[in-house]
PDB file of N, CA and C in Angstrom:
ATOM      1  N   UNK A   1       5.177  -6.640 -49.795  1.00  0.00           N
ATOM      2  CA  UNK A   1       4.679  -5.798 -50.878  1.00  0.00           C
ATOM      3  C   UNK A   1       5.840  -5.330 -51.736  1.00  0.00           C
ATOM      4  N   UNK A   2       5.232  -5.076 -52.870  1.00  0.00           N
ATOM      5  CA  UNK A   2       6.450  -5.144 -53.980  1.00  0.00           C
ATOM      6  C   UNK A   2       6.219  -3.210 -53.714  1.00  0.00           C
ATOM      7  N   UNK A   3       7.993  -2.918 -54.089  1.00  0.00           N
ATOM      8  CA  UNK A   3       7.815  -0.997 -54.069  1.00  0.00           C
ATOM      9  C   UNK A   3       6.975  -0.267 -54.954  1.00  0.00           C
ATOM     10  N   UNK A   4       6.997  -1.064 -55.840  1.00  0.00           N
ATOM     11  CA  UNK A   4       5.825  -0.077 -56.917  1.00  0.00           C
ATOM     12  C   UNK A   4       4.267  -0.403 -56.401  1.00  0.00           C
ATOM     13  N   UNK A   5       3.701  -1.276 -55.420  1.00  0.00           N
ATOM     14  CA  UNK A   5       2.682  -0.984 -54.822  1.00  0.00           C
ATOM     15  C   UNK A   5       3.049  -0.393 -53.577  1.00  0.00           C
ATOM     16  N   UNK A   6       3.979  -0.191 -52.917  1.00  0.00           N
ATOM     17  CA  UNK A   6       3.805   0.882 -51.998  1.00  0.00           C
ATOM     18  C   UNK A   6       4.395   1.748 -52.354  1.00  0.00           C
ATOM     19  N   UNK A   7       4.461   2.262 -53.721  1.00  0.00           N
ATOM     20  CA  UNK A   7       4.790   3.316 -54.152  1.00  0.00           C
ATOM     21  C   UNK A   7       3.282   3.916 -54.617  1.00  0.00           C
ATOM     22  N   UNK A   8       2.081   3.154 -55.155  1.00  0.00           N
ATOM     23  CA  UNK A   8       1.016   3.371 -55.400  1.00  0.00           C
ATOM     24  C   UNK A   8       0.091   4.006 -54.368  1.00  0.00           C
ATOM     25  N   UNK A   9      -0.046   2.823 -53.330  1.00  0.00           N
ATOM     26  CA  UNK A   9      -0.652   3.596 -52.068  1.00  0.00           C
ATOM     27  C   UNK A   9      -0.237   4.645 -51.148  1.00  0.00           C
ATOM     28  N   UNK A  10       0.870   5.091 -51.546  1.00  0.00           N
ATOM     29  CA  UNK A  10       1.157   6.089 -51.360  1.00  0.00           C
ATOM     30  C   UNK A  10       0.740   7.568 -52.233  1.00  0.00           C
ATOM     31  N   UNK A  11       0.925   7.272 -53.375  1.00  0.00           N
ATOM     32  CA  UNK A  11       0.472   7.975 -53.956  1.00  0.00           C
ATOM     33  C   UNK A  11      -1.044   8.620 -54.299  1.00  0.00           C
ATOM     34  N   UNK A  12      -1.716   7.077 -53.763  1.00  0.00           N
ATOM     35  CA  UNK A  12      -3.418   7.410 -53.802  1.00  0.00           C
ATOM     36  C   UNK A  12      -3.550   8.253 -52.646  1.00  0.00           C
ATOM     37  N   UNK A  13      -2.851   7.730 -51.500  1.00  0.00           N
ATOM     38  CA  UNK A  13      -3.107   8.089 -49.941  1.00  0.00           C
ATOM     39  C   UNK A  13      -2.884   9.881 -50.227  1.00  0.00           C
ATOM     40  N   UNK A  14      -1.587  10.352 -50.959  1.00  0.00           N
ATOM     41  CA  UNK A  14      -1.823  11.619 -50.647  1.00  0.00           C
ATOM     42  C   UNK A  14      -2.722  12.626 -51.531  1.00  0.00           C
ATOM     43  N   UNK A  15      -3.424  11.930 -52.403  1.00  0.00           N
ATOM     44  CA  UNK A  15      -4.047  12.143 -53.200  1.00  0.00           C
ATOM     45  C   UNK A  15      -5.341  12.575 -52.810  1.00  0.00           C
ATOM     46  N   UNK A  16      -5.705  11.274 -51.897  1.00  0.00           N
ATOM     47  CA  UNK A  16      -7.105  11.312 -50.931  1.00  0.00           C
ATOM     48  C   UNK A  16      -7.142  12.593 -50.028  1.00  0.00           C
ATOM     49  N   UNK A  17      -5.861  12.414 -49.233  1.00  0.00           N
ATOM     50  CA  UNK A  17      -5.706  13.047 -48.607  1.00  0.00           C
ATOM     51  C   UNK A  17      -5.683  14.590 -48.895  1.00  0.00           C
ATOM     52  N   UNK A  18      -5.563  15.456 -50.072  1.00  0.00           N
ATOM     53  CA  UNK A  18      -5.434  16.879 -49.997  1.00  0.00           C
ATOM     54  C   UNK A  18      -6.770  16.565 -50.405  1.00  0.00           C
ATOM     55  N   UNK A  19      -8.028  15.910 -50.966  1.00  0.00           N
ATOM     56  CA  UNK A  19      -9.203  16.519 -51.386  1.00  0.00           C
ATOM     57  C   UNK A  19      -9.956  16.973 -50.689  1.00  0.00           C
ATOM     58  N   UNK A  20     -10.384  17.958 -51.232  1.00  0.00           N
ATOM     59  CA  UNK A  20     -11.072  18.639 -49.999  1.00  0.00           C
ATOM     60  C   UNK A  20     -12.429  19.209 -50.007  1.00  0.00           C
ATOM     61  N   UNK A  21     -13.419  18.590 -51.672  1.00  0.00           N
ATOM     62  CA  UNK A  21     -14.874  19.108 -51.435  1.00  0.00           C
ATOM     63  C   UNK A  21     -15.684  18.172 -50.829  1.00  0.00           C
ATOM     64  N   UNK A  22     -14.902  17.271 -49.892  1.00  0.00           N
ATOM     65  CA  UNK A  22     -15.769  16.294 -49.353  1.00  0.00           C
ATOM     66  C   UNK A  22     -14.462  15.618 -47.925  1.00  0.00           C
ATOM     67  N   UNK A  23     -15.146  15.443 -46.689  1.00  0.00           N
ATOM     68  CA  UNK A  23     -14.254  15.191 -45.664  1.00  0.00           C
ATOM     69  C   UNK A  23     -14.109  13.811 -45.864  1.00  0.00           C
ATOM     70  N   UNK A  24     -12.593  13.418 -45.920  1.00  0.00           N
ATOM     71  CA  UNK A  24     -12.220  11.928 -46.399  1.00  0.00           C
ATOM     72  C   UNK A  24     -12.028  11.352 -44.884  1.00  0.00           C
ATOM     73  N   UNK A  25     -12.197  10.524 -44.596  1.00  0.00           N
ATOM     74  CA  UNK A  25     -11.367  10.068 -43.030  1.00  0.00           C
ATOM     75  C   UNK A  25     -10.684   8.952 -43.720  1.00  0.00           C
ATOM     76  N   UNK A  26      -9.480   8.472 -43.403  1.00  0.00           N
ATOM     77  CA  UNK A  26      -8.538   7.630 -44.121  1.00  0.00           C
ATOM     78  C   UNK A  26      -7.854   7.230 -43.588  1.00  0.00           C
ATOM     79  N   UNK A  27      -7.637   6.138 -43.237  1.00  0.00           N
ATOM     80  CA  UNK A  27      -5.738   6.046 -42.562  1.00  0.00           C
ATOM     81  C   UNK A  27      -4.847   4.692 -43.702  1.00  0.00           C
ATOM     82  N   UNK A  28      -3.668   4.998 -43.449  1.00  0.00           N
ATOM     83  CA  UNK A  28      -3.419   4.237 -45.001  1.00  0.00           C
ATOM     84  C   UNK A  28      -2.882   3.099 -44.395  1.00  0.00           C
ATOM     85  N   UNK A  29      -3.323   2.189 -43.667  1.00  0.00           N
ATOM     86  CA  UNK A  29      -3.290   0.784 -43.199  1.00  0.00           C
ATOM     87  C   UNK A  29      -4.369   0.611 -43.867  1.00  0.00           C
ATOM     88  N   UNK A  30      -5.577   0.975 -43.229  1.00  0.00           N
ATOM     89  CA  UNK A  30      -6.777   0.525 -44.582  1.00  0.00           C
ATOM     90  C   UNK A  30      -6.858   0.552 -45.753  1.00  0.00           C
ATOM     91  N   UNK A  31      -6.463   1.696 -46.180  1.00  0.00           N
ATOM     92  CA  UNK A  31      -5.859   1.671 -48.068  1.00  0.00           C
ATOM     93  C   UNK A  31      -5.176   0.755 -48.437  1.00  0.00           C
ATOM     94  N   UNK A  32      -4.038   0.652 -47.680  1.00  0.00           N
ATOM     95  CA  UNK A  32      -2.847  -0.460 -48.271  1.00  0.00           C
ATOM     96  C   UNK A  32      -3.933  -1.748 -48.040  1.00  0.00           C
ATOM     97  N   UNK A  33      -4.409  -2.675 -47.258  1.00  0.00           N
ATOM     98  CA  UNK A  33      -5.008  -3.125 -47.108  1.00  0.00           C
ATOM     99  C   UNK A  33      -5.896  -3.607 -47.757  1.00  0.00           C
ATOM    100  N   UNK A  34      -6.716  -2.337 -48.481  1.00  0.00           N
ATOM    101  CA  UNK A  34      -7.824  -2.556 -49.150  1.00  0.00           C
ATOM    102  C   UNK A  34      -7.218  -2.928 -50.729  1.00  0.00           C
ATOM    103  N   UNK A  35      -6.305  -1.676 -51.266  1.00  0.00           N
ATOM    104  CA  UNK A  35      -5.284  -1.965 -52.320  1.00  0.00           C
ATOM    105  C   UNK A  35      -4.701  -3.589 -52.560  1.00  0.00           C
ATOM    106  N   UNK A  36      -3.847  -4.051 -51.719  1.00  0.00           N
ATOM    107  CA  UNK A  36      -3.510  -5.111 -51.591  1.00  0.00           C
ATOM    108  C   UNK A  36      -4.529  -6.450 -51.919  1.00  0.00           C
ATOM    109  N   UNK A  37      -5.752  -6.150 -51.529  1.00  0.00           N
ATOM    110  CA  UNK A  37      -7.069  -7.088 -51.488  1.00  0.00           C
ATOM    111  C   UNK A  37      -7.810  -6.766 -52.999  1.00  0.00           C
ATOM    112  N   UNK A  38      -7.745  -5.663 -53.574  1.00  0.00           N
ATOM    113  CA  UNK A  38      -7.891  -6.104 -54.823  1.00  0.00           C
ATOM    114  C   UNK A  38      -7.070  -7.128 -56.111  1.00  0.00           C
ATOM    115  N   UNK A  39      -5.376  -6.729 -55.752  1.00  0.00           N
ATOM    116  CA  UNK A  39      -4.818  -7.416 -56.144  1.00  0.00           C
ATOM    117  C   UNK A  39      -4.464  -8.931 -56.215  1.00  0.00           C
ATOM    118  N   UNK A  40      -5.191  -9.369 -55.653  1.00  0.00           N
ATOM    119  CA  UNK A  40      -5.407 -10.438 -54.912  1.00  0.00           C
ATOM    120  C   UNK A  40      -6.619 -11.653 -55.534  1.00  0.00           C
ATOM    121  N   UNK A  41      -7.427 -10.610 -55.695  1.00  0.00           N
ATOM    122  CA  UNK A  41      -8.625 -10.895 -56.231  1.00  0.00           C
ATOM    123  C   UNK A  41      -8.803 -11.235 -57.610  1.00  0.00           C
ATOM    124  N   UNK A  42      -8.112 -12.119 -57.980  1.00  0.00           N
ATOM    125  CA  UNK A  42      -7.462 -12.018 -59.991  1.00  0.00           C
ATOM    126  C   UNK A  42      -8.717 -13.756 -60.107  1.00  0.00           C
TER     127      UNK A  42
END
């Protein structure tokens, strides 16, 4: 992975992570994962 996408999923991840009017369950293997799989998808 190039740094500016794991500079991204990182950034979504903590993003997800402080919201709080709704309980997120997340772990960011699946994000990156899922992230990665859109990019992909061209």
């Amino acid at each position: 992975m190039t740094p500016k996408l794991v500079y991204l999923v990182d950034l979504i991840f903590k993003k997800l992570e402080n919201y709080k009017a709704k309980k997120i369950f997340l772990e960011k293997k699946l994000l990156n994962k899922f992230i990665v799989s859109l990019f992909k998808e061209k």
